[in-house]
PDB file of N, CA and C in Angstrom:
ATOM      1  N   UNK A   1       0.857  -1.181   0.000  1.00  0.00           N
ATOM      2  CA  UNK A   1       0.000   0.000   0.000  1.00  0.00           C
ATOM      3  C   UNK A   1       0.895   1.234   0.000  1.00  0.00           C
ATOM      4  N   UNK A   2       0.854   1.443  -1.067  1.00  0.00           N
ATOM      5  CA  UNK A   2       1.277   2.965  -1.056  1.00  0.00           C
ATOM      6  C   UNK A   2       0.623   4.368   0.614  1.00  0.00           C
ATOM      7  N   UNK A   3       1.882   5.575   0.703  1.00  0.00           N
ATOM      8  CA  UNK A   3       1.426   6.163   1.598  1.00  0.00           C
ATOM      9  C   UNK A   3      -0.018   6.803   1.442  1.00  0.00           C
ATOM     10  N   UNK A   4      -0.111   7.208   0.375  1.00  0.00           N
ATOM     11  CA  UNK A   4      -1.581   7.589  -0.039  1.00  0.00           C
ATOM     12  C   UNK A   4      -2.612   6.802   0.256  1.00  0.00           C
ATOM     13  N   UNK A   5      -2.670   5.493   0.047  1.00  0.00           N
ATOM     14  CA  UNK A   5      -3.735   4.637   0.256  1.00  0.00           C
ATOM     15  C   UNK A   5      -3.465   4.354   2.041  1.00  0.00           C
ATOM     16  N   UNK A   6      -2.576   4.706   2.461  1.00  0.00           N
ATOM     17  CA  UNK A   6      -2.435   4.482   3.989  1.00  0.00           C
ATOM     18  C   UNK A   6      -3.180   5.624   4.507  1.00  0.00           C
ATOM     19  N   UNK A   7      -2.933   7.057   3.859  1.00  0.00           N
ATOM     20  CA  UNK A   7      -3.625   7.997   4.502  1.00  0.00           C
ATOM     21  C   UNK A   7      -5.089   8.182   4.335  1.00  0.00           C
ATOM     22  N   UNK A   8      -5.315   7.635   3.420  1.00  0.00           N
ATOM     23  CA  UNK A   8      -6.714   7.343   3.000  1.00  0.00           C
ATOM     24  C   UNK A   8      -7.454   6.971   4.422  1.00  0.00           C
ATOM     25  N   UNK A   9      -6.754   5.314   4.786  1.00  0.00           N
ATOM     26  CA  UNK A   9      -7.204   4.913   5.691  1.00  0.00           C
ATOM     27  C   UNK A   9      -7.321   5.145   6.878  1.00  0.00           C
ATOM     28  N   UNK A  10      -6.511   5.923   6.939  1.00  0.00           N
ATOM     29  CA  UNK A  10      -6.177   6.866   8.248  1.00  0.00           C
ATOM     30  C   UNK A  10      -7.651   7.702   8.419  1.00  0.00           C
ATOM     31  N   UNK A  11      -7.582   8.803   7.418  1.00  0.00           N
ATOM     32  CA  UNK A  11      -8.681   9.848   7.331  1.00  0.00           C
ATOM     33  C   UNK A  11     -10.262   8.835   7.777  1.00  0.00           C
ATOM     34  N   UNK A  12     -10.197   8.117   6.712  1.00  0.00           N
ATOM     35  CA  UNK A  12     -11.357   7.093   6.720  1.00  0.00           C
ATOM     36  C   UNK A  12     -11.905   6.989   8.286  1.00  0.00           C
ATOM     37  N   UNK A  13     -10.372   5.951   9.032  1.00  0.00           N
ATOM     38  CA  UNK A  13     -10.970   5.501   9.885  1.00  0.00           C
ATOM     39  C   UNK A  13     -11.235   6.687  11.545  1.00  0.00           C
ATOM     40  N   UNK A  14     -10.556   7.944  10.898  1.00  0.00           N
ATOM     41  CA  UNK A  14     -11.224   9.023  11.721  1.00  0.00           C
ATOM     42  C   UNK A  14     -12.587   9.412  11.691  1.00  0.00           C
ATOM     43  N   UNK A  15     -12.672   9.837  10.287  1.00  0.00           N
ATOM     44  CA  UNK A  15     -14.480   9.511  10.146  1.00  0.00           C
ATOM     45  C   UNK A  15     -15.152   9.228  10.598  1.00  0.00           C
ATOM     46  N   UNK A  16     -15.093   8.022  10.242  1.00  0.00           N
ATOM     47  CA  UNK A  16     -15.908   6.634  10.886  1.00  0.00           C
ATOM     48  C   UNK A  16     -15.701   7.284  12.189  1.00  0.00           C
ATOM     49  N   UNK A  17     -15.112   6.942  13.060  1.00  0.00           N
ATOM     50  CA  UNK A  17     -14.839   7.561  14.532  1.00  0.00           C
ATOM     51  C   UNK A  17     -15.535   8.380  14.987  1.00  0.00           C
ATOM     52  N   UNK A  18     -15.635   9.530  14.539  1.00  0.00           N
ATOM     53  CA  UNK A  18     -16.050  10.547  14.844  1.00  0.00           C
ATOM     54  C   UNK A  18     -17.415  10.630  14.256  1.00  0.00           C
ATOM     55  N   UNK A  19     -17.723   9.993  13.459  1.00  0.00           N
ATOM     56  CA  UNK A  19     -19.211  10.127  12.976  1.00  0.00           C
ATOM     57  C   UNK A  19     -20.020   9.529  13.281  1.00  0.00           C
ATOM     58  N   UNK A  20     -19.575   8.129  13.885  1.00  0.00           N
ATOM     59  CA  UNK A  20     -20.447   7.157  14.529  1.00  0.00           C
ATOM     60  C   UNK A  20     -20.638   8.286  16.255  1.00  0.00           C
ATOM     61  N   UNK A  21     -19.650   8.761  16.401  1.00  0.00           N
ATOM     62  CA  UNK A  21     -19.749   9.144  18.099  1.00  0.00           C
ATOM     63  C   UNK A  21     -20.647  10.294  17.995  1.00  0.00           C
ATOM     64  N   UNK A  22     -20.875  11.079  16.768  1.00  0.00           N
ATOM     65  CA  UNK A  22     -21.593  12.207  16.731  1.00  0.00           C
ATOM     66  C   UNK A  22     -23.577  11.261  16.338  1.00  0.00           C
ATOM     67  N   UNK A  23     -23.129  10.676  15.579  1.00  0.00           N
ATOM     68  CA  UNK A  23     -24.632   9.326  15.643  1.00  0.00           C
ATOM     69  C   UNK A  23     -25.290   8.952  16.676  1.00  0.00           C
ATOM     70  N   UNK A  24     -24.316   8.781  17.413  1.00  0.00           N
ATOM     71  CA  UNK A  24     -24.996   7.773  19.182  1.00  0.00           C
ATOM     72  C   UNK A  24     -25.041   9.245  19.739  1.00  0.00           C
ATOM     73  N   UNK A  25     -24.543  10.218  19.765  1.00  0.00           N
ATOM     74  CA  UNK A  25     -24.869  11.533  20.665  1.00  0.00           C
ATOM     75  C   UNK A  25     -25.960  11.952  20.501  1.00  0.00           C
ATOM     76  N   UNK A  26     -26.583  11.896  18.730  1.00  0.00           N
ATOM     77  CA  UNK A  26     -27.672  12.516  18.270  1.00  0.00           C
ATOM     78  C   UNK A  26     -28.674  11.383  18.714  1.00  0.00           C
ATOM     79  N   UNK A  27     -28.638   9.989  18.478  1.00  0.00           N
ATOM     80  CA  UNK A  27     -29.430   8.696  18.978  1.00  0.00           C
ATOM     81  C   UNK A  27     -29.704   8.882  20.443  1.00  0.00           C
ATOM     82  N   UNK A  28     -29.197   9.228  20.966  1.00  0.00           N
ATOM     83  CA  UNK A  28     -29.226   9.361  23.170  1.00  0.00           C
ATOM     84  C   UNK A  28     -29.973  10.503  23.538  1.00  0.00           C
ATOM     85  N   UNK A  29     -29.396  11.776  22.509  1.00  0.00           N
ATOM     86  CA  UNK A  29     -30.616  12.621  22.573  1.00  0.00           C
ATOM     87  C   UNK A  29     -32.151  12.890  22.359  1.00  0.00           C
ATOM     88  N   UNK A  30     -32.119  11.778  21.488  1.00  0.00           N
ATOM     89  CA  UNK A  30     -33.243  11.482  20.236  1.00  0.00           C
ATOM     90  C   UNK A  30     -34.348  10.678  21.521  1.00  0.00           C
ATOM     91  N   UNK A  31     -33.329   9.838  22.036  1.00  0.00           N
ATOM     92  CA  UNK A  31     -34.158   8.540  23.517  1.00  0.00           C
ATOM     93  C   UNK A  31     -34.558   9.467  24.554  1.00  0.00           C
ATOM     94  N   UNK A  32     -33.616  10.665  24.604  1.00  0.00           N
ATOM     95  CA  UNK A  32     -33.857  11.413  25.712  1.00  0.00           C
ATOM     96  C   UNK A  32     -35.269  12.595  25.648  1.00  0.00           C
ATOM     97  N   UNK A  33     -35.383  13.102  24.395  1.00  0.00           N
ATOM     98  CA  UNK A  33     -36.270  14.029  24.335  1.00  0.00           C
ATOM     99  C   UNK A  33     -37.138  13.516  23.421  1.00  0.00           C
ATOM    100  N   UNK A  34     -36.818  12.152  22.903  1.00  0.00           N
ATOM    101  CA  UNK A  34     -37.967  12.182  21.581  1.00  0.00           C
ATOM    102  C   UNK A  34     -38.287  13.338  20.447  1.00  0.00           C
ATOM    103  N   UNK A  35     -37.696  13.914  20.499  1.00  0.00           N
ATOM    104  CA  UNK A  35     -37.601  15.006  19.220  1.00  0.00           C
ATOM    105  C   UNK A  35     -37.095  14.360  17.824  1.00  0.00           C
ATOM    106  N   UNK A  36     -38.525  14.394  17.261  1.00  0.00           N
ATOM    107  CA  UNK A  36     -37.904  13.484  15.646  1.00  0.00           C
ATOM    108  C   UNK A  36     -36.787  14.485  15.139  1.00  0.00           C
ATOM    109  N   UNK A  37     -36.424  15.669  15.268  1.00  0.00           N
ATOM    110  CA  UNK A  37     -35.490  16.176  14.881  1.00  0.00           C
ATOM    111  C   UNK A  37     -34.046  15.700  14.970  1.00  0.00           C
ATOM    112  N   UNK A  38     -34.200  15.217  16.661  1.00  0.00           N
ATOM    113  CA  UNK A  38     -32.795  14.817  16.670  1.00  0.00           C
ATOM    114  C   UNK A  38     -32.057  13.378  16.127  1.00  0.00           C
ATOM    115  N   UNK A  39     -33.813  12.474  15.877  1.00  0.00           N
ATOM    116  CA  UNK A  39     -33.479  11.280  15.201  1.00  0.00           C
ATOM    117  C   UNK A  39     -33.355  11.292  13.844  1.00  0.00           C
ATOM    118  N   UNK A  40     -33.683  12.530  12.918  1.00  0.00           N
ATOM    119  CA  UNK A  40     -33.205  12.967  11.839  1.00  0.00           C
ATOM    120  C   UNK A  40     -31.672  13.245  11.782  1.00  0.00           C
ATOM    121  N   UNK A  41     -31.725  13.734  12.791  1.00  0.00           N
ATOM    122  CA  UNK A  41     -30.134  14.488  12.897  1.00  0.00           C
ATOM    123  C   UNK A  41     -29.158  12.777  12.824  1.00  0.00           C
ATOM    124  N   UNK A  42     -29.301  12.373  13.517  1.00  0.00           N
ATOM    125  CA  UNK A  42     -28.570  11.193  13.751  1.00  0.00           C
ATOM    126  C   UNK A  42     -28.903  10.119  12.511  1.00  0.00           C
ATOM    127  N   UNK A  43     -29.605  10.022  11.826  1.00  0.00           N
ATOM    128  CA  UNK A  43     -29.660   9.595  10.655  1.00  0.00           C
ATOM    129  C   UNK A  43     -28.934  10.057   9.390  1.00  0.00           C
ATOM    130  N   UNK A  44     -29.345  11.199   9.552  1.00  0.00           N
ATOM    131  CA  UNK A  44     -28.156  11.982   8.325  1.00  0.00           C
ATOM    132  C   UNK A  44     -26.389  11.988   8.745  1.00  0.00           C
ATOM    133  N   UNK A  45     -26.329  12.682   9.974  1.00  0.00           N
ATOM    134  CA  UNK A  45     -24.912  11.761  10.249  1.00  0.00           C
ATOM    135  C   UNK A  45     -24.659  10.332  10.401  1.00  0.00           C
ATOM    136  N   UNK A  46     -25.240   9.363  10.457  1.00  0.00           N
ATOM    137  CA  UNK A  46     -25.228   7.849  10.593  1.00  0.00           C
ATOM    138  C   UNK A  46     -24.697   7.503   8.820  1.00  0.00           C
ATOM    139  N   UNK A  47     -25.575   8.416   7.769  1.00  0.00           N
ATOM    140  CA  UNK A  47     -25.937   8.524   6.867  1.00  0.00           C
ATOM    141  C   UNK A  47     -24.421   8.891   5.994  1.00  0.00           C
ATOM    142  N   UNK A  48     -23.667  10.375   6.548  1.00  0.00           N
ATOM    143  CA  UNK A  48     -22.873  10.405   5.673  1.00  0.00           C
ATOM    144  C   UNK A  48     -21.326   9.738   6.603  1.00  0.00           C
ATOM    145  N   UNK A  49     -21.715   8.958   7.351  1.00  0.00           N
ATOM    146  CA  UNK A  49     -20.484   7.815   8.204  1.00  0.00           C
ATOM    147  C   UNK A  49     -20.394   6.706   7.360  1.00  0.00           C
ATOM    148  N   UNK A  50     -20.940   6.529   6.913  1.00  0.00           N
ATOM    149  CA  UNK A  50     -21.801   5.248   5.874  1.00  0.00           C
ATOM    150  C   UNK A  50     -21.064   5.248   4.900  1.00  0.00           C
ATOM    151  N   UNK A  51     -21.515   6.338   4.422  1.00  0.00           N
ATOM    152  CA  UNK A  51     -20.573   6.841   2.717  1.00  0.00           C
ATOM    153  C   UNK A  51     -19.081   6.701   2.934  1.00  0.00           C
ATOM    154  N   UNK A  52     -18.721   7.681   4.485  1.00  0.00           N
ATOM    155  CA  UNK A  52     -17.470   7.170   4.054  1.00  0.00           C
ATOM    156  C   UNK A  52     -16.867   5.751   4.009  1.00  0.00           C
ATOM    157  N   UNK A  53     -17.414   5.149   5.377  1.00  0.00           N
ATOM    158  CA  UNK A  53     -17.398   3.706   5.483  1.00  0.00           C
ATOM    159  C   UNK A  53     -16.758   2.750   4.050  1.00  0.00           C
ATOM    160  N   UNK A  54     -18.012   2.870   3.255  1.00  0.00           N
ATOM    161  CA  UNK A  54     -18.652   1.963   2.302  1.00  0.00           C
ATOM    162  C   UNK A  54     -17.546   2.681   0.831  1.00  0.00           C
ATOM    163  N   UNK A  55     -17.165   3.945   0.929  1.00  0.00           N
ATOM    164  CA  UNK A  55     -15.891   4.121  -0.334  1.00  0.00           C
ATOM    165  C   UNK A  55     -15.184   3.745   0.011  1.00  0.00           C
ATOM    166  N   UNK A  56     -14.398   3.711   1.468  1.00  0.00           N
ATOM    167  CA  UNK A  56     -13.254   3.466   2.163  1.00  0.00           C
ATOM    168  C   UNK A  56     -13.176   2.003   1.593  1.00  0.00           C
ATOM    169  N   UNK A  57     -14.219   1.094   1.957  1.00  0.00           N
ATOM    170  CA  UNK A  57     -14.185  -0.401   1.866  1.00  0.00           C
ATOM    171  C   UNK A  57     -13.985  -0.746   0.470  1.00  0.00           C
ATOM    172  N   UNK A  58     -14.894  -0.142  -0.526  1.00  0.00           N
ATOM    173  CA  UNK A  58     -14.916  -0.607  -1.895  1.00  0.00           C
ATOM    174  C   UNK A  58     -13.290  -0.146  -2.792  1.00  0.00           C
ATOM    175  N   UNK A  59     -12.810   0.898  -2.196  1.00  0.00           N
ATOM    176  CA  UNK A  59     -11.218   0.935  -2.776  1.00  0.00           C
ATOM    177  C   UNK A  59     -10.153   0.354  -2.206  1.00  0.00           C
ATOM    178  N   UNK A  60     -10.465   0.117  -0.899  1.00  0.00           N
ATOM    179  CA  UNK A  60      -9.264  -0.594  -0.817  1.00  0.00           C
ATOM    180  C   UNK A  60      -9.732  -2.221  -0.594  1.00  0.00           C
ATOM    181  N   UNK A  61     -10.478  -2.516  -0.181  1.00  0.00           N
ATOM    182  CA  UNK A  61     -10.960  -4.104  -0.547  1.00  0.00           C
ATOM    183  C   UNK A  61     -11.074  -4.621  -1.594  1.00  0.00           C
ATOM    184  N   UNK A  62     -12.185  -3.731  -2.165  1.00  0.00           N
ATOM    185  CA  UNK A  62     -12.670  -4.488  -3.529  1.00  0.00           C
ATOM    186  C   UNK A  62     -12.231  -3.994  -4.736  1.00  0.00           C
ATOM    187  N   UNK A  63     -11.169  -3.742  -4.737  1.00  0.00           N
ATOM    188  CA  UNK A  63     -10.638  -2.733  -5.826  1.00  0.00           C
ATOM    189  C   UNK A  63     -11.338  -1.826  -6.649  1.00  0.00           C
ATOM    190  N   UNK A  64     -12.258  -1.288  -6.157  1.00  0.00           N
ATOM    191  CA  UNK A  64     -13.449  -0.038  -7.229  1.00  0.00           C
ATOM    192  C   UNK A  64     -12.286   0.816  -7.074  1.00  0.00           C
ATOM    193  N   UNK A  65     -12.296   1.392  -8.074  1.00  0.00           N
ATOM    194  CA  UNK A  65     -11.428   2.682  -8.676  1.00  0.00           C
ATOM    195  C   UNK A  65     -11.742   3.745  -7.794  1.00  0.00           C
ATOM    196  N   UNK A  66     -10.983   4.796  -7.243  1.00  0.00           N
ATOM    197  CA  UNK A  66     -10.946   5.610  -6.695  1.00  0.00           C
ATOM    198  C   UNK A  66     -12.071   6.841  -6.862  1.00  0.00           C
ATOM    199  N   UNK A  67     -12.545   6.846  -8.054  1.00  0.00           N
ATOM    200  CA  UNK A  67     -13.636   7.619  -8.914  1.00  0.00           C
ATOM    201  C   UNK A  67     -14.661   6.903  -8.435  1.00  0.00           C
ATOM    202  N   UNK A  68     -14.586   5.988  -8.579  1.00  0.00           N
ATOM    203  CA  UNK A  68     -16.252   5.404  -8.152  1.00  0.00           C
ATOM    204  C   UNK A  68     -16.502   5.463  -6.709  1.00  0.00           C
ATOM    205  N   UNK A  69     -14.554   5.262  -5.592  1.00  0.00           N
ATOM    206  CA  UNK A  69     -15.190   5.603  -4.592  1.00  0.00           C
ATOM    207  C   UNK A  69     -15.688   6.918  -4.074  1.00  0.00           C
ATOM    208  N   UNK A  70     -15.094   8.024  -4.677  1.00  0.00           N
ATOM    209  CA  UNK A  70     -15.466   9.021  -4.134  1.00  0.00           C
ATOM    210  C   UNK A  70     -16.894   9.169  -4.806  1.00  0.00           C
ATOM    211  N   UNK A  71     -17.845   8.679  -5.960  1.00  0.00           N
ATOM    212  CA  UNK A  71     -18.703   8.993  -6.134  1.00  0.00           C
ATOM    213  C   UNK A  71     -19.903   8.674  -4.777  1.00  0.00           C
ATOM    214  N   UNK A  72     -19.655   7.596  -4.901  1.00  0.00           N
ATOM    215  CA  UNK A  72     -20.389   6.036  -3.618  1.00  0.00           C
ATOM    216  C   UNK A  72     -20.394   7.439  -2.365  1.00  0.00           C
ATOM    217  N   UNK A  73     -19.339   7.634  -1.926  1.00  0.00           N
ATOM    218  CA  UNK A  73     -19.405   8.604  -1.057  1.00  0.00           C
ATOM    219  C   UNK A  73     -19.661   9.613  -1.032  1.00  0.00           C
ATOM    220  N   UNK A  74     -19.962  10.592  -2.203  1.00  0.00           N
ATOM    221  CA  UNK A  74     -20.371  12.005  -2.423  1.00  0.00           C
ATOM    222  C   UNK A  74     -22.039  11.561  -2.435  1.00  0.00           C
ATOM    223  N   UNK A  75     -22.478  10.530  -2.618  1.00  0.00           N
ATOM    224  CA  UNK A  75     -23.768  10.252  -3.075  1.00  0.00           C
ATOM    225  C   UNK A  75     -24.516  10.209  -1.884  1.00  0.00           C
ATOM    226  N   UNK A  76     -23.728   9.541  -0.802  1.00  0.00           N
ATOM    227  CA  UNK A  76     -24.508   9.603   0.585  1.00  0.00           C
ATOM    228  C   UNK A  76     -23.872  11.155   1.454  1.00  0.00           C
ATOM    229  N   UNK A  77     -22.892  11.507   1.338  1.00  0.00           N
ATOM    230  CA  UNK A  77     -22.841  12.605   1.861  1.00  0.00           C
ATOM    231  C   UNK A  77     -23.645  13.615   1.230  1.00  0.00           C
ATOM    232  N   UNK A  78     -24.158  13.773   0.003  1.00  0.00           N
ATOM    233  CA  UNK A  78     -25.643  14.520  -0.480  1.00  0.00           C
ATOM    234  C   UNK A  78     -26.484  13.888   0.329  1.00  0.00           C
ATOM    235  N   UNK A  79     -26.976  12.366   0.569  1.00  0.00           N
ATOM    236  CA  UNK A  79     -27.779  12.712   1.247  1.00  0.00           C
ATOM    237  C   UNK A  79     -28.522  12.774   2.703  1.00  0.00           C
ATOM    238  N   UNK A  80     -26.822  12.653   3.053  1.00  0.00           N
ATOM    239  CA  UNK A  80     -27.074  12.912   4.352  1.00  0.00           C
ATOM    240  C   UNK A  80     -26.987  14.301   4.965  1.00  0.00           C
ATOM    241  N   UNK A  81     -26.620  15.390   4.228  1.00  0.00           N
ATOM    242  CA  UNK A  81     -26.596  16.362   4.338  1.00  0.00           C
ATOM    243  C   UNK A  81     -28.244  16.705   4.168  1.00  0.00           C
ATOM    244  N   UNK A  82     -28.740  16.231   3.403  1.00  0.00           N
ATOM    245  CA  UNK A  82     -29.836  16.597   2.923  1.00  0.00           C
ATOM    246  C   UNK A  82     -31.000  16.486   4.072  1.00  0.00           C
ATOM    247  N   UNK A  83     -30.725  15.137   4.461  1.00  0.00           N
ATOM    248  CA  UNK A  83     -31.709  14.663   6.105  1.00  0.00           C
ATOM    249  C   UNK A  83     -31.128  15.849   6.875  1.00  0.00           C
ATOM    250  N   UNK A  84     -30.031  15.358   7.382  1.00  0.00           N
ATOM    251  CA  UNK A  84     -29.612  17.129   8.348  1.00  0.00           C
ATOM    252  C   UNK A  84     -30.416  18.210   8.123  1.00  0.00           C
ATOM    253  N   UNK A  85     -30.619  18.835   7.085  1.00  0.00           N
ATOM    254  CA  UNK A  85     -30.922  19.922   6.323  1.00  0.00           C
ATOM    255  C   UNK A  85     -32.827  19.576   7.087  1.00  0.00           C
ATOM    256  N   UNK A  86     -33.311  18.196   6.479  1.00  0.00           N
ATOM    257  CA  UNK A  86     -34.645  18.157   6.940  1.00  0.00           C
ATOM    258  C   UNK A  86     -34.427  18.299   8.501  1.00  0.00           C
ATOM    259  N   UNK A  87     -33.894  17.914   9.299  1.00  0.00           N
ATOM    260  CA  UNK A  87     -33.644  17.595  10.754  1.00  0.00           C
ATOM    261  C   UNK A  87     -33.390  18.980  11.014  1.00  0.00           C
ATOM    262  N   UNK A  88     -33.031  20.194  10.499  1.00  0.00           N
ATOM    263  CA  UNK A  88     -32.855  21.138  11.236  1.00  0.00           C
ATOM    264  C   UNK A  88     -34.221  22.255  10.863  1.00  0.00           C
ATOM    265  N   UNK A  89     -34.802  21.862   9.752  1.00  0.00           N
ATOM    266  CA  UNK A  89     -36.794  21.817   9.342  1.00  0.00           C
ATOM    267  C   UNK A  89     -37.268  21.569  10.244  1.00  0.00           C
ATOM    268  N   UNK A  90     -37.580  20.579  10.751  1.00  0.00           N
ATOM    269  CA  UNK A  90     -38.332  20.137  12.051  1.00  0.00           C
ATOM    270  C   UNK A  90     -37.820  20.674  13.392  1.00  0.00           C
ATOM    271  N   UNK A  91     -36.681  21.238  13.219  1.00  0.00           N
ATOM    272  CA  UNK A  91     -36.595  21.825  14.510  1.00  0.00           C
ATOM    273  C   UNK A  91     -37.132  22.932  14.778  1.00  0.00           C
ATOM    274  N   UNK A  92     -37.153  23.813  13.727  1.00  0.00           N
ATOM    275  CA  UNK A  92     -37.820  25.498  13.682  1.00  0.00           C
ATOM    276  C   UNK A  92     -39.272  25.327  13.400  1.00  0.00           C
ATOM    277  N   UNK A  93     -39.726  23.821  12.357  1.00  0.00           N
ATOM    278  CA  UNK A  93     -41.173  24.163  12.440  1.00  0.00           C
ATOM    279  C   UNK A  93     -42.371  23.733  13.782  1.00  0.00           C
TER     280      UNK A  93
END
């Protein structure tokens, strides 16, 4: 593995890290107040943890080309941005 594909994994597995911990923060809040907002919230971040997850895996596991992974992953980070975006709708309406 080249250093590039090491840092890849690096970044990746910060992500992941940090996005799952921002998931269960928004999930605990979600148990705590029942506010579908915040279980939106935690879906759309669950959502774009995923993406990275799932490019991370398909380039360096399964050999998908680097293009396809960043697509795989731009595709859920649209739309997990997008839930966010609804999740912060339901909070003001």
């Amino acid at each position: 593995m080249t250093w590039m594909g090491t840092a890849i994994v690096v970044v990746k597995t910060v992500i992941l890290l940090l996005g799952s911990g921002i998931t269960y923060i928004a999930f605990k809040a979600y148990r705590r107040t029942g506010a579908p907002s915040m279980r939106a919230l935690g879906i759309g971040f669950g959502t774009i943890t995923l993406g990275a997850l799932l490019a991370g895996i398909a380039n360096q596991l399964l050999s998908v080309s680097l293009e396809a992974g960043v697509l795989i992953n731009s595709v859920l980070v649209a739309i997990g941005f997008a839930i966010i975006m609804y999740s912060l709708y339901l909070e003001r309406g």
